[in-house]
Structure formats: structure tokens, C-alpha cells
N, C-alpha and C. Protein backbone atom coordinates (compact mmCIF):
# COMPACT_ATOMS: atom_id res chain seq x y z
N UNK A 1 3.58 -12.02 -29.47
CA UNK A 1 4.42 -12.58 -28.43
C UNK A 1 5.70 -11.77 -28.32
N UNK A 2 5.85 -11.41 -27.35
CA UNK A 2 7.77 -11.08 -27.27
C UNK A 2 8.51 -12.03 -26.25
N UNK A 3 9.79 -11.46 -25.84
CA UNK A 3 10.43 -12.69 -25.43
C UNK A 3 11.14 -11.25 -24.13
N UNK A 4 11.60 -12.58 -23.19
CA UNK A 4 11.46 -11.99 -21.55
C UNK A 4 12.59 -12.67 -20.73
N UNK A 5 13.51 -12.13 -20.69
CA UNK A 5 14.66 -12.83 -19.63
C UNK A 5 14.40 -12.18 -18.48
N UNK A 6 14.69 -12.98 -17.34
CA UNK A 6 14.45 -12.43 -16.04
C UNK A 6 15.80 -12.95 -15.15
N UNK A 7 15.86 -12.02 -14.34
CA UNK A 7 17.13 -12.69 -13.13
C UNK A 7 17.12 -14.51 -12.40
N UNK A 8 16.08 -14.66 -12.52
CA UNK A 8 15.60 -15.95 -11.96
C UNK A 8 15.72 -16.83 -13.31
N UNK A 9 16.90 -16.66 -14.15
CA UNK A 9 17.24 -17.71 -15.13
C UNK A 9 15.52 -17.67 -16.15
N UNK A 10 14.96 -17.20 -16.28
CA UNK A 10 13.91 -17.82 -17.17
C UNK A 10 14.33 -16.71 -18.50
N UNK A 11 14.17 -17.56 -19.51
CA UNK A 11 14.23 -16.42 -20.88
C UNK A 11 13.24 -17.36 -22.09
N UNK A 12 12.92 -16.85 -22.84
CA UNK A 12 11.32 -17.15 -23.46
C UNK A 12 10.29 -16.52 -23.63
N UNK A 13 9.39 -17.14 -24.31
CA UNK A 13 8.34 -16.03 -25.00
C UNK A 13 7.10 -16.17 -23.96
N UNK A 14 6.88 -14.84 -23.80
CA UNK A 14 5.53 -14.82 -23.24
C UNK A 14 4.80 -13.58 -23.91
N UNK A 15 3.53 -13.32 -23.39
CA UNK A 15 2.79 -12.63 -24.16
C UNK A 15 3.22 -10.98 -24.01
N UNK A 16 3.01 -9.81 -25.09
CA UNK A 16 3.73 -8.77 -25.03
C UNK A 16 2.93 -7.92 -24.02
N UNK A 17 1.68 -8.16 -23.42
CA UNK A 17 1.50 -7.33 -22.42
C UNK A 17 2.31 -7.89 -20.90
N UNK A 18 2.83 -9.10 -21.06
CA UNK A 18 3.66 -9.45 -19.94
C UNK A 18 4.78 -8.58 -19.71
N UNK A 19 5.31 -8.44 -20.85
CA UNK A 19 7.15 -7.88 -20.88
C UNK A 19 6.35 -6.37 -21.19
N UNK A 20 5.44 -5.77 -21.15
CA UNK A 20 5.00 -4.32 -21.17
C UNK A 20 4.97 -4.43 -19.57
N UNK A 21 4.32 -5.21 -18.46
CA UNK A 21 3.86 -4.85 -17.13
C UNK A 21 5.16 -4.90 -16.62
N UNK A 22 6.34 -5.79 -16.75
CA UNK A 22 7.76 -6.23 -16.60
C UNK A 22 8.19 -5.00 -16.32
N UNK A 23 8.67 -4.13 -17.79
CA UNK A 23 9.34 -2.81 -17.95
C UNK A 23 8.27 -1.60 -17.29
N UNK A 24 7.44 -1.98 -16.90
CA UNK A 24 6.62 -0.71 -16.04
C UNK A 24 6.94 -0.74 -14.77
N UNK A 25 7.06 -2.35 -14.31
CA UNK A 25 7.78 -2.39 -12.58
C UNK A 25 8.63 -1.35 -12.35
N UNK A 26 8.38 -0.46 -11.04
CA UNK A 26 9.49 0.37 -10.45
C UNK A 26 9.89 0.40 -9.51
N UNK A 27 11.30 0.42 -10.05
CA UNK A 27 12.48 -0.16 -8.44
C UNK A 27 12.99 1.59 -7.89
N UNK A 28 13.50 1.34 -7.29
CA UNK A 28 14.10 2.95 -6.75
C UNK A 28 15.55 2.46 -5.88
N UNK A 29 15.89 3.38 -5.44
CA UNK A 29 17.07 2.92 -4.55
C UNK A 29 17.16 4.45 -3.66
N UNK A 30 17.89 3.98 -2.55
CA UNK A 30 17.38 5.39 -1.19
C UNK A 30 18.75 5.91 -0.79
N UNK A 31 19.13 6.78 -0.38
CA UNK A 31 20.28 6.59 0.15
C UNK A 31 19.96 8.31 1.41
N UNK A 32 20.93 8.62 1.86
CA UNK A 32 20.17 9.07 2.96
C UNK A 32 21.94 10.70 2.97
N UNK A 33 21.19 12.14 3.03
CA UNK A 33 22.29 13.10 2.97
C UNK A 33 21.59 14.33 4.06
N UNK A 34 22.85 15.33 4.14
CA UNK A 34 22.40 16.36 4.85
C UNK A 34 21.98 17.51 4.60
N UNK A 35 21.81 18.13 5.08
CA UNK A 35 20.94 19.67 4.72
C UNK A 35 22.33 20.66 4.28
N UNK A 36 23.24 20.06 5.04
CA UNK A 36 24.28 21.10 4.16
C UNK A 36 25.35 20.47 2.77
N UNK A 37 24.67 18.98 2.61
CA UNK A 37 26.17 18.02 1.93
C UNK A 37 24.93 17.47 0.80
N UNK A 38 24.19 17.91 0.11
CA UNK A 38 23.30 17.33 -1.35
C UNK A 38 23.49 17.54 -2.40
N UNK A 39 24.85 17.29 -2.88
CA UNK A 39 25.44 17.39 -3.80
C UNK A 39 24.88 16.12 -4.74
N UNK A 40 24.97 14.82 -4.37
CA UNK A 40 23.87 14.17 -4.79
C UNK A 40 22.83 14.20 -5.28
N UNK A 41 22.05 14.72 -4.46
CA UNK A 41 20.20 14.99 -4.95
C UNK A 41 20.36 16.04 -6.02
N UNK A 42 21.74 17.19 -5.62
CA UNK A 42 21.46 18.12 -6.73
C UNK A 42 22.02 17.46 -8.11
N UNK A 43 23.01 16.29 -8.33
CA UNK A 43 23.49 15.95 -9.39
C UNK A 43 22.32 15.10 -10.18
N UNK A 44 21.53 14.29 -9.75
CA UNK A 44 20.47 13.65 -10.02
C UNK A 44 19.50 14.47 -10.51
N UNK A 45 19.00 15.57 -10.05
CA UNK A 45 18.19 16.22 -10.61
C UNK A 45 19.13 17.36 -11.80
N UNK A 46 19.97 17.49 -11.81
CA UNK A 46 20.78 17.90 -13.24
C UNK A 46 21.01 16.95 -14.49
N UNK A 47 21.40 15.55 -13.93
CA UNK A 47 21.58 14.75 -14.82
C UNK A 47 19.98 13.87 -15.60
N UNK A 48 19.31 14.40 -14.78
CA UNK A 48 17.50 14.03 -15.67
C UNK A 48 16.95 15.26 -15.32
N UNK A 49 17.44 16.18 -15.62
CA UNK A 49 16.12 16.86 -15.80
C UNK A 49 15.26 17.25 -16.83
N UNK A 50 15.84 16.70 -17.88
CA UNK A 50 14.34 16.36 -19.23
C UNK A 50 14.50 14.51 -19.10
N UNK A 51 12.83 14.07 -19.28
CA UNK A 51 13.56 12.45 -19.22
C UNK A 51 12.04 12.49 -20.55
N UNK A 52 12.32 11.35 -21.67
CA UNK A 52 11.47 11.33 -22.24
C UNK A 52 9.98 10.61 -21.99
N UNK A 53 10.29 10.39 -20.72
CA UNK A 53 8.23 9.55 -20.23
C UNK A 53 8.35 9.90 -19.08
N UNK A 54 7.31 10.21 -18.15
CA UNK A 54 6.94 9.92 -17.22
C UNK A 54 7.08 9.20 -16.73
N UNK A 55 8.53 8.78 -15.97
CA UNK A 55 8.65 7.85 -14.87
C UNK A 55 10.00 7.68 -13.85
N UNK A 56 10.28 9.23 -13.82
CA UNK A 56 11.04 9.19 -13.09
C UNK A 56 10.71 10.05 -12.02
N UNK A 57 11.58 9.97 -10.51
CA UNK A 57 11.03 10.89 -9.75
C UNK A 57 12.00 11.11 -8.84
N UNK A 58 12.23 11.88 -7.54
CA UNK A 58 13.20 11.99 -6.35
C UNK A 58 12.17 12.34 -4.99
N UNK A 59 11.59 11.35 -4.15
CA UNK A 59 11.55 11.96 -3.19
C UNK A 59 12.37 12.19 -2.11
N UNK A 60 12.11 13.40 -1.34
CA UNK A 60 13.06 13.62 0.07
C UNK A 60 12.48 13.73 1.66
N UNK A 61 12.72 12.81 2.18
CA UNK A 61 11.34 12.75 3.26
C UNK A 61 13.01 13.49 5.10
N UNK A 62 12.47 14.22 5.68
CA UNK A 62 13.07 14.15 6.99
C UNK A 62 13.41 12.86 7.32
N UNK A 63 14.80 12.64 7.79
CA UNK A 63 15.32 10.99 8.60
C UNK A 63 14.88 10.54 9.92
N UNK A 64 13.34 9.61 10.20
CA UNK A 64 13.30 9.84 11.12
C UNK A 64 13.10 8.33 11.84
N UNK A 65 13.63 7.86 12.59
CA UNK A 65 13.17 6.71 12.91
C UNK A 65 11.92 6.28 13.40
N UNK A 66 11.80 4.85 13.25
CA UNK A 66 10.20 4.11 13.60
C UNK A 66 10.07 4.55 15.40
N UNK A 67 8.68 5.00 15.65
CA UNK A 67 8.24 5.53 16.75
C UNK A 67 9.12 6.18 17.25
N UNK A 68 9.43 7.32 16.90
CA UNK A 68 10.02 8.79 16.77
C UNK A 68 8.70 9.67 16.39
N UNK A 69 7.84 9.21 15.51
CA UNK A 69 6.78 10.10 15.12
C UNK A 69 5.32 9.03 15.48
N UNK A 70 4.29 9.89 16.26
CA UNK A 70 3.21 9.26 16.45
C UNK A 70 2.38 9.39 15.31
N UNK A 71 1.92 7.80 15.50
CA UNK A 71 0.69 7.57 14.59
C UNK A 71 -0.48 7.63 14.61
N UNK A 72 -0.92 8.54 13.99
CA UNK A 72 -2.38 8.90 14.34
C UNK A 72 -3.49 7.61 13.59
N UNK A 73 -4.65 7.60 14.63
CA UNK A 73 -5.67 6.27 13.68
C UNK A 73 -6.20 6.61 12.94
N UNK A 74 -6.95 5.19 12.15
CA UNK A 74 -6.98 5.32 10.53
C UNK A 74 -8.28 6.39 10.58
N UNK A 75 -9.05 6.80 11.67
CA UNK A 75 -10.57 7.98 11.59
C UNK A 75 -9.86 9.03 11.55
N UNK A 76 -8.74 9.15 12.19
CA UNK A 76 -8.32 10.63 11.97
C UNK A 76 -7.67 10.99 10.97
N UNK A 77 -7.05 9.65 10.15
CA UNK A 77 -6.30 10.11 8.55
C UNK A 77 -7.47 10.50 7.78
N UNK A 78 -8.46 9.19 7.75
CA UNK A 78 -9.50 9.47 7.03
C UNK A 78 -10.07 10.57 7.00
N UNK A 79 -10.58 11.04 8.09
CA UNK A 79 -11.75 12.37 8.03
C UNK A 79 -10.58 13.90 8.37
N UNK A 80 -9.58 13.53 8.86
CA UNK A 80 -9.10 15.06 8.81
C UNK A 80 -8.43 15.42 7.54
N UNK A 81 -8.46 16.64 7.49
CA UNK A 81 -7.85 17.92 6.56
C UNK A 81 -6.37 17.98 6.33
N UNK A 82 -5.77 17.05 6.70
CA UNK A 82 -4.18 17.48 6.54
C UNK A 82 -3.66 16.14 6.46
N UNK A 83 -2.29 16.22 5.68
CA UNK A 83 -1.90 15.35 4.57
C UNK A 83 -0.95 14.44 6.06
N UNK A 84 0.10 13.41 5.40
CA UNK A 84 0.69 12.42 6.15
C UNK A 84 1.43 13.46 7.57
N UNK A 85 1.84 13.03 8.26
CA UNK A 85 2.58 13.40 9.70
C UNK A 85 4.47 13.53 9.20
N UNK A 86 4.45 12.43 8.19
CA UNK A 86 5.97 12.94 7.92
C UNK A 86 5.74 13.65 6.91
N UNK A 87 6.42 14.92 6.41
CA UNK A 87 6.09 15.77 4.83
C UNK A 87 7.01 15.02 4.42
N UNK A 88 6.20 15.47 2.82
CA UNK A 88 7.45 14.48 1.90
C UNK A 88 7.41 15.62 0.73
N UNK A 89 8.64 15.75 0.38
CA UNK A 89 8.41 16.63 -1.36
C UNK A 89 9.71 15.51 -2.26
N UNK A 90 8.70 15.98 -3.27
CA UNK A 90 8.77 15.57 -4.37
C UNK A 90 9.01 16.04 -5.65
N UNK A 91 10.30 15.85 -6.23
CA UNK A 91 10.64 16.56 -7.59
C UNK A 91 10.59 15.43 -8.96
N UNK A 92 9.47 15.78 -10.16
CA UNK A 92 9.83 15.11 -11.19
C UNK A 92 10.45 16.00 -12.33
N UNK A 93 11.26 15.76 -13.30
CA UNK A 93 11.86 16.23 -14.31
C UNK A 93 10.35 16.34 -15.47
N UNK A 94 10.90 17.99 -16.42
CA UNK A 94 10.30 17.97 -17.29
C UNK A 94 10.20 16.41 -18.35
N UNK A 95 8.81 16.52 -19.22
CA UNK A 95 9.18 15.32 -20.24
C UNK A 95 8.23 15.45 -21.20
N UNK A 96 7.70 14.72 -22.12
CA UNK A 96 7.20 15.46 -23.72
C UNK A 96 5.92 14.39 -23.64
N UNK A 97 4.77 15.23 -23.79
CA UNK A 97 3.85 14.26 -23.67
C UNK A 97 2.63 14.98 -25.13
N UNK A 98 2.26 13.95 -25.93
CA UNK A 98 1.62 14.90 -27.33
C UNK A 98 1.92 15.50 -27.77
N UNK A 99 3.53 15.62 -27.97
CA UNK A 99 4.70 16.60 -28.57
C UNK A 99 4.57 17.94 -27.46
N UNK A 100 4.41 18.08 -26.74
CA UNK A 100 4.34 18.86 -25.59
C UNK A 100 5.42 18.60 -24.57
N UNK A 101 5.72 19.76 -24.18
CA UNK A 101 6.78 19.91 -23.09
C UNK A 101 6.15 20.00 -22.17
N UNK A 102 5.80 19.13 -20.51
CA UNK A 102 5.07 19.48 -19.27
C UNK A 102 6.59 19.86 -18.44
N UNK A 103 6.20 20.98 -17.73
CA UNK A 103 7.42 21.57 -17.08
C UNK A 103 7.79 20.77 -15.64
N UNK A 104 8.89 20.68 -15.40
CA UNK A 104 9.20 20.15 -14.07
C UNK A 104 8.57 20.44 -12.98
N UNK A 105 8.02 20.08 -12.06
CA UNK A 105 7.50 20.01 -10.70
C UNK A 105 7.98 19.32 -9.57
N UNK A 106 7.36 20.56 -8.57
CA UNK A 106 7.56 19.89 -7.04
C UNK A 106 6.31 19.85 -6.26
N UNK A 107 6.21 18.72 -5.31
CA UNK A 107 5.19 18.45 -4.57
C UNK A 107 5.55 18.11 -3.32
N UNK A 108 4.70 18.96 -2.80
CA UNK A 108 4.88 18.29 -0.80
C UNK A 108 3.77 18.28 -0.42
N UNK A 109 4.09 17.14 0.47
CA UNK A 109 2.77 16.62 1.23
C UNK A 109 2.98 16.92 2.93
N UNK A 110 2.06 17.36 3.46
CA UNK A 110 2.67 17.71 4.90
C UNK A 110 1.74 17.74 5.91
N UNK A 111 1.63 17.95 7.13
CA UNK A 111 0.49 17.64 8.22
C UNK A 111 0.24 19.06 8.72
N UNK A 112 0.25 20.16 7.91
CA UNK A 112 0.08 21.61 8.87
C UNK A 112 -1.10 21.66 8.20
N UNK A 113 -1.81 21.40 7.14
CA UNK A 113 -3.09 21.29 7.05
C UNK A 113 -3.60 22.60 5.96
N UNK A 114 -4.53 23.56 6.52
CA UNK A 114 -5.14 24.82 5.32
C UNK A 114 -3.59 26.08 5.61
N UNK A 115 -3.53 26.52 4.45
CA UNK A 115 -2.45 27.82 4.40
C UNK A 115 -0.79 27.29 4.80
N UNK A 116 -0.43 26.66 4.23
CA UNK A 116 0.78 26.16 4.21
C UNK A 116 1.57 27.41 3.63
N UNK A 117 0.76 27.93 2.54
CA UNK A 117 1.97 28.74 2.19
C UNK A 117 1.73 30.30 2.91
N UNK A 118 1.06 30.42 3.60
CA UNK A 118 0.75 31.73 5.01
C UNK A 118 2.26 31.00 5.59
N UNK A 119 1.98 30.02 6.23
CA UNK A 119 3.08 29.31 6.96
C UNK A 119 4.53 29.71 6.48
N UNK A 120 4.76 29.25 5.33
CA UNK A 120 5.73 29.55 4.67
C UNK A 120 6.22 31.15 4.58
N UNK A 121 5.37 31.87 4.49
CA UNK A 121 6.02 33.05 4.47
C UNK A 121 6.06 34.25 6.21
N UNK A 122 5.37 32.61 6.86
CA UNK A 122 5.70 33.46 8.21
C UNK A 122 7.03 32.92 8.60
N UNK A 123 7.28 32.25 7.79
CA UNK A 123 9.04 31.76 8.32
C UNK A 123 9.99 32.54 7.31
N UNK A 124 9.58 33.41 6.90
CA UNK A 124 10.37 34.66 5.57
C UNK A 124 10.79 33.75 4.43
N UNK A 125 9.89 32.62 4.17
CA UNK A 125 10.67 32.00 3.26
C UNK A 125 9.65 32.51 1.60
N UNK A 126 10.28 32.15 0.52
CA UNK A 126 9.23 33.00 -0.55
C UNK A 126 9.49 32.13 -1.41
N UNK A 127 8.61 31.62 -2.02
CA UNK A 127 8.62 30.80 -3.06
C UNK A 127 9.15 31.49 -4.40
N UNK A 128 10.77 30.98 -4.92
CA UNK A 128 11.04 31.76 -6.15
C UNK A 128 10.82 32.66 -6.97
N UNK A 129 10.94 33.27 -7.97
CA UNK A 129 10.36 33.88 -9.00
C UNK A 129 10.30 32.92 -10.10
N UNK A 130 9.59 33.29 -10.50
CA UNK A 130 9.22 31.97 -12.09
C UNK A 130 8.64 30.32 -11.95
N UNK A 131 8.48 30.39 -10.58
CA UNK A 131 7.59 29.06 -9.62
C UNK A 131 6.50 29.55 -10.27
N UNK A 132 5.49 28.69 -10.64
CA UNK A 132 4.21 28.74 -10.65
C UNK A 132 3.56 27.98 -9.48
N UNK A 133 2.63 28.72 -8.61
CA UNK A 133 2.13 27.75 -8.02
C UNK A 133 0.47 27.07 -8.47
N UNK A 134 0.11 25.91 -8.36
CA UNK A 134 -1.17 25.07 -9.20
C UNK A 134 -1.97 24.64 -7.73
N UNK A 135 -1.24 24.44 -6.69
CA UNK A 135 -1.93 23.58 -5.23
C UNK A 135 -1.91 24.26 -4.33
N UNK A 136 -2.67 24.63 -3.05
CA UNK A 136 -2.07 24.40 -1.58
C UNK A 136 -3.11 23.57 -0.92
N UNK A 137 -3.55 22.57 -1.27
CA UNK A 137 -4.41 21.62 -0.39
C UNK A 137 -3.78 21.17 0.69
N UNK A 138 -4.97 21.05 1.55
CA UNK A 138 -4.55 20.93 3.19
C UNK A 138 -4.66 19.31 3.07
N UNK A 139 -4.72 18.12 1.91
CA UNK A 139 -4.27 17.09 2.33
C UNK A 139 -3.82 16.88 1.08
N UNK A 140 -3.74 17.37 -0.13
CA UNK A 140 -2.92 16.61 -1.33
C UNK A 140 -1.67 17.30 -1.41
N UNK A 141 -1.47 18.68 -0.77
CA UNK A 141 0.11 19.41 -0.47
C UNK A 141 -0.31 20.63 -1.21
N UNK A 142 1.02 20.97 -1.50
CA UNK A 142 1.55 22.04 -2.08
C UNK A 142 2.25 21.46 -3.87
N UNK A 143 1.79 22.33 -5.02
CA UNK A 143 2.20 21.61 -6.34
C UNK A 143 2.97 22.98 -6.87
N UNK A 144 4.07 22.84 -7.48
CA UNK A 144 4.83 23.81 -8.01
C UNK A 144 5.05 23.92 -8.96
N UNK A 145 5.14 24.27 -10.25
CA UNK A 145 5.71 24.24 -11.79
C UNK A 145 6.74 24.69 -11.56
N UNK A 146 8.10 24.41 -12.08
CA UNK A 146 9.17 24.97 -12.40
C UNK A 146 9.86 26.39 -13.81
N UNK A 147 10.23 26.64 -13.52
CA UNK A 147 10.49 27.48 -15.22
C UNK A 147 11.45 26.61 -16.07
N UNK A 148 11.84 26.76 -17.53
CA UNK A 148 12.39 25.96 -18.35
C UNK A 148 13.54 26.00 -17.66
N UNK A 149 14.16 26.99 -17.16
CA UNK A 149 15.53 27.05 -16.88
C UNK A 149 15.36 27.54 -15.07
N UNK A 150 16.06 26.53 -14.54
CA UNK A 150 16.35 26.95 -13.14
C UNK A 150 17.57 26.25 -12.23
N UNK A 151 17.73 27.00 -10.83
CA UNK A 151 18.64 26.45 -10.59
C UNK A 151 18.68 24.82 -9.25
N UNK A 152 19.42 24.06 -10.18
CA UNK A 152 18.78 22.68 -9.22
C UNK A 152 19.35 22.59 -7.33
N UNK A 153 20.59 23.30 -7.55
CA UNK A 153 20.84 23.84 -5.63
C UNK A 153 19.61 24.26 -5.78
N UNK A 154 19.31 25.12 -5.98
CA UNK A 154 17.74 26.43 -5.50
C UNK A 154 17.29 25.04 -5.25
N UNK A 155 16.29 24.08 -5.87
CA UNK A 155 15.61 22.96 -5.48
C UNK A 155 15.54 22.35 -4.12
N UNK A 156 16.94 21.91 -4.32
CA UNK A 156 17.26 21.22 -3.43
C UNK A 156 17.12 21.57 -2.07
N UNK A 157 17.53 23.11 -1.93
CA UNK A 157 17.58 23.73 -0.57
C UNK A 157 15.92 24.21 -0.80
N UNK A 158 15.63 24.40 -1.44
CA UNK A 158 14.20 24.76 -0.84
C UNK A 158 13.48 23.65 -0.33
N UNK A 159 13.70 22.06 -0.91
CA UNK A 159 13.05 21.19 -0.31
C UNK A 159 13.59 20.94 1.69
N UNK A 160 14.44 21.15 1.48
CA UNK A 160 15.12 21.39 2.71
C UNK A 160 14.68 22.27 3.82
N UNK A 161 14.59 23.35 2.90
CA UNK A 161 13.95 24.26 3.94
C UNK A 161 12.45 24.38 4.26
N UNK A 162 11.89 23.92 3.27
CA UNK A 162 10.19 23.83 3.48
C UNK A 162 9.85 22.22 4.49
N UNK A 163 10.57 21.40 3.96
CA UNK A 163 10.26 20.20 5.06
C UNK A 163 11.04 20.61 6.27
N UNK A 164 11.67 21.35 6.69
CA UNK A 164 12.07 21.97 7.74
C UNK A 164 10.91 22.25 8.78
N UNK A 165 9.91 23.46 7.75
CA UNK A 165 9.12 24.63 8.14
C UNK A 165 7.74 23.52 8.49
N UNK A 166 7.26 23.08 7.46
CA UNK A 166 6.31 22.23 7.48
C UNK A 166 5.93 20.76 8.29
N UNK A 167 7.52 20.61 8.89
CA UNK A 167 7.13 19.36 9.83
C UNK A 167 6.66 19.55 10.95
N UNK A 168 6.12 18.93 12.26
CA UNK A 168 5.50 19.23 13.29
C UNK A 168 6.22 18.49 14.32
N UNK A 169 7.16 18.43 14.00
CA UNK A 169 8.49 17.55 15.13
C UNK A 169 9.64 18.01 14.50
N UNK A 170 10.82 18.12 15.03
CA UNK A 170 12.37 18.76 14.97
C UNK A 170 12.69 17.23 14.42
N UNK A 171 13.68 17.13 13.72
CA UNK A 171 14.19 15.84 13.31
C UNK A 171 15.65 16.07 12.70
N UNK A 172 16.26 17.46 13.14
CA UNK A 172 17.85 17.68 13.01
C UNK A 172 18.04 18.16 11.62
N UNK A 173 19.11 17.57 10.83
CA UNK A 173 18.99 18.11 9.32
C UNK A 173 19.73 16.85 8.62
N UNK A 174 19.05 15.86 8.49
CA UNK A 174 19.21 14.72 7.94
C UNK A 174 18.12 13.87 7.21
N UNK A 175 18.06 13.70 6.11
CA UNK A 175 17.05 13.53 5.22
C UNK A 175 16.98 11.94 4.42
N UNK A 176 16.40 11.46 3.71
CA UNK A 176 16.37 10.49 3.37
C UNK A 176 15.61 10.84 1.76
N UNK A 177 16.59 10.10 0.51
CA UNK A 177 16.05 10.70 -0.67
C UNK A 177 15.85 8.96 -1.28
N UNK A 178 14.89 9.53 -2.03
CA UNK A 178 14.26 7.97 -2.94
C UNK A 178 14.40 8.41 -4.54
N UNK A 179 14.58 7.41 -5.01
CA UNK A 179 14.94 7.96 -7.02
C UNK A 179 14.86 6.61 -7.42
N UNK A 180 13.28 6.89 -8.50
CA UNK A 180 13.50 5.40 -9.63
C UNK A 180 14.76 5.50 -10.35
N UNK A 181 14.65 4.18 -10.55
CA UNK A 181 15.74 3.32 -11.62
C UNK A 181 15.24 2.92 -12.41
């Protein structure tokens, strides 16, 4: 048995896979910056970037309002080749798993479909030195390894600039970032 306080006044014993599913719940909080002012996103990803488990993350999606972007139906998510209509990337911090170090990564998900990164370098953009790349699926994204040491601006503006390249609608330079708590 362990014991379980909750905001809703209850404190007491319940069983320990309860207060295990409890501390697995994940909250996040959003807050919303620009393509030239992410001083934020870059402090967040400095201040975790080793975390000891798997469970932290930052996504950064384009700011775009409801029906601003068309929705395609559920036959065409299903059976086509290319990932959501809004791109989203995604940075998690390195963390130690079997006494193992797994290196930091980035992930984007995006709707341009096969050769994203053709795409990418028809817009002169070049994926780092010391990036590993692991993905370019035309619906699970693009997957990146990081090197032990890098720089978290570099991050930041590259997520910037690839959800730029990769969206299929203009949406200005205003972004919207998500980060567990």
C-alpha cells in the first residue's frame, strides 16, 4: 500500500500501483513565442537537457487558428503517405536508460510527405554537422540524434526554420510551444 494526497482534499492509502499511475499522469503547460524572441524555448531546453527518465519533452507547432487550416477526412489520413497538415517538431533531452546514455532528439511530423529532406535542402537549409539522421518517413517525420554537446539557439532556430519550410500554408512567424511538468 502507499499513501496519496490529491488536490481534491483526499489523503490516504491506496494501492501502490494507484500512486505509480498518479505520478505517470502528464500535465504540460503552452505558452506561445516568435521566430525571432525564443529565448524561452531556448532556456528550457538548456535547463533539462540531461533529465534522468524519459518524460520530458518540448513541442513547437506553427500558431494557427481553428479553420485557418483544412481538414482533410479520416480516408485520406488513413490511407495517405504524409503525416498531420500542421508539422509539429519535437525536442526530448538526453537521459540514462540501462546505465546508458540515449542522446537527445528531434522529431517532426509534417504533411509534404516522401523526401522531406530533398525539400529541405532545396530551401539551402542543411541539417548540422554531428546531427545524426535515423528517419525521413513520409508519415512518422523526420528523427534526429543530437551530439553530446550542442548548441540549444542552433535547435531552436532550426525548428523554426524547418516548420517554416515544411508547412503547406504561410502562418507568419508565431509559434506555439508545449513542455511537460
Amino acid at each position: 500500500m502507499g499513501e496519496l494526497e490529491t488536490n481534491q482534499g483526499y489523503r490516504g492509502p491506496v494501492s501502490s500501483l494507484v500512486v505509480k499511475l498518479v505520478f505517470m499522469a502528464i500535465r504540460y503547460r503552452t505558452f506561445h513565442f516568435s521566430a525571432t524572441d525564443f529565448d524561452e524555448v531556448t532556456m528550457l531546453l538548456r535547463t533539462n537537457h540531461h533529465v534522468n527518465e524519459q518524460n520530458f519533452w518540448v513541442h513547437i507547432e506553427p500558431m494557427v487558428e481553428e479553420g485557418e487550416v483544412h481538414q482533410s477526412s479520416i480516408f485520406w489520413r488513413m490511407f495517405s503517405s504524409r503525416g498531420p497538415i500542421v508539422p509539429k517538431f519535437t525536442w526530448v533531452p538526453s537521459y540514462e536508460r540501462k546505465d546508458q546514455v540515449v542522446p537527445a532528439q528531434i522529431g517532426i511530423t509534417h504533411p509534404v510527405g516522401t523526401k522531406a529532406i530533398e525539400r529541405i535542402k532545396d530551401f539551402e537549409m542543411q541539417i548540422p554537422e554531428g546531427w545524426v539522421l535515423h528517419q525521413d518517413h513520409p508519415k512518422r517525420g523526420i528523427v534526429l540524434s543530437l551530439p553530446e554537446v550542442y548548441s540549444q539557439d542552433e535547435v531552436v532556430s532550426f525548428a523554426v526554420r524547418m516548420l517554416q519550410i515544411l508547412s503547406p500554408f504561410d502562418f507568419g512567424s508565431n509559434y506555439i510551444a508545449s513542455v511537460t511538468i
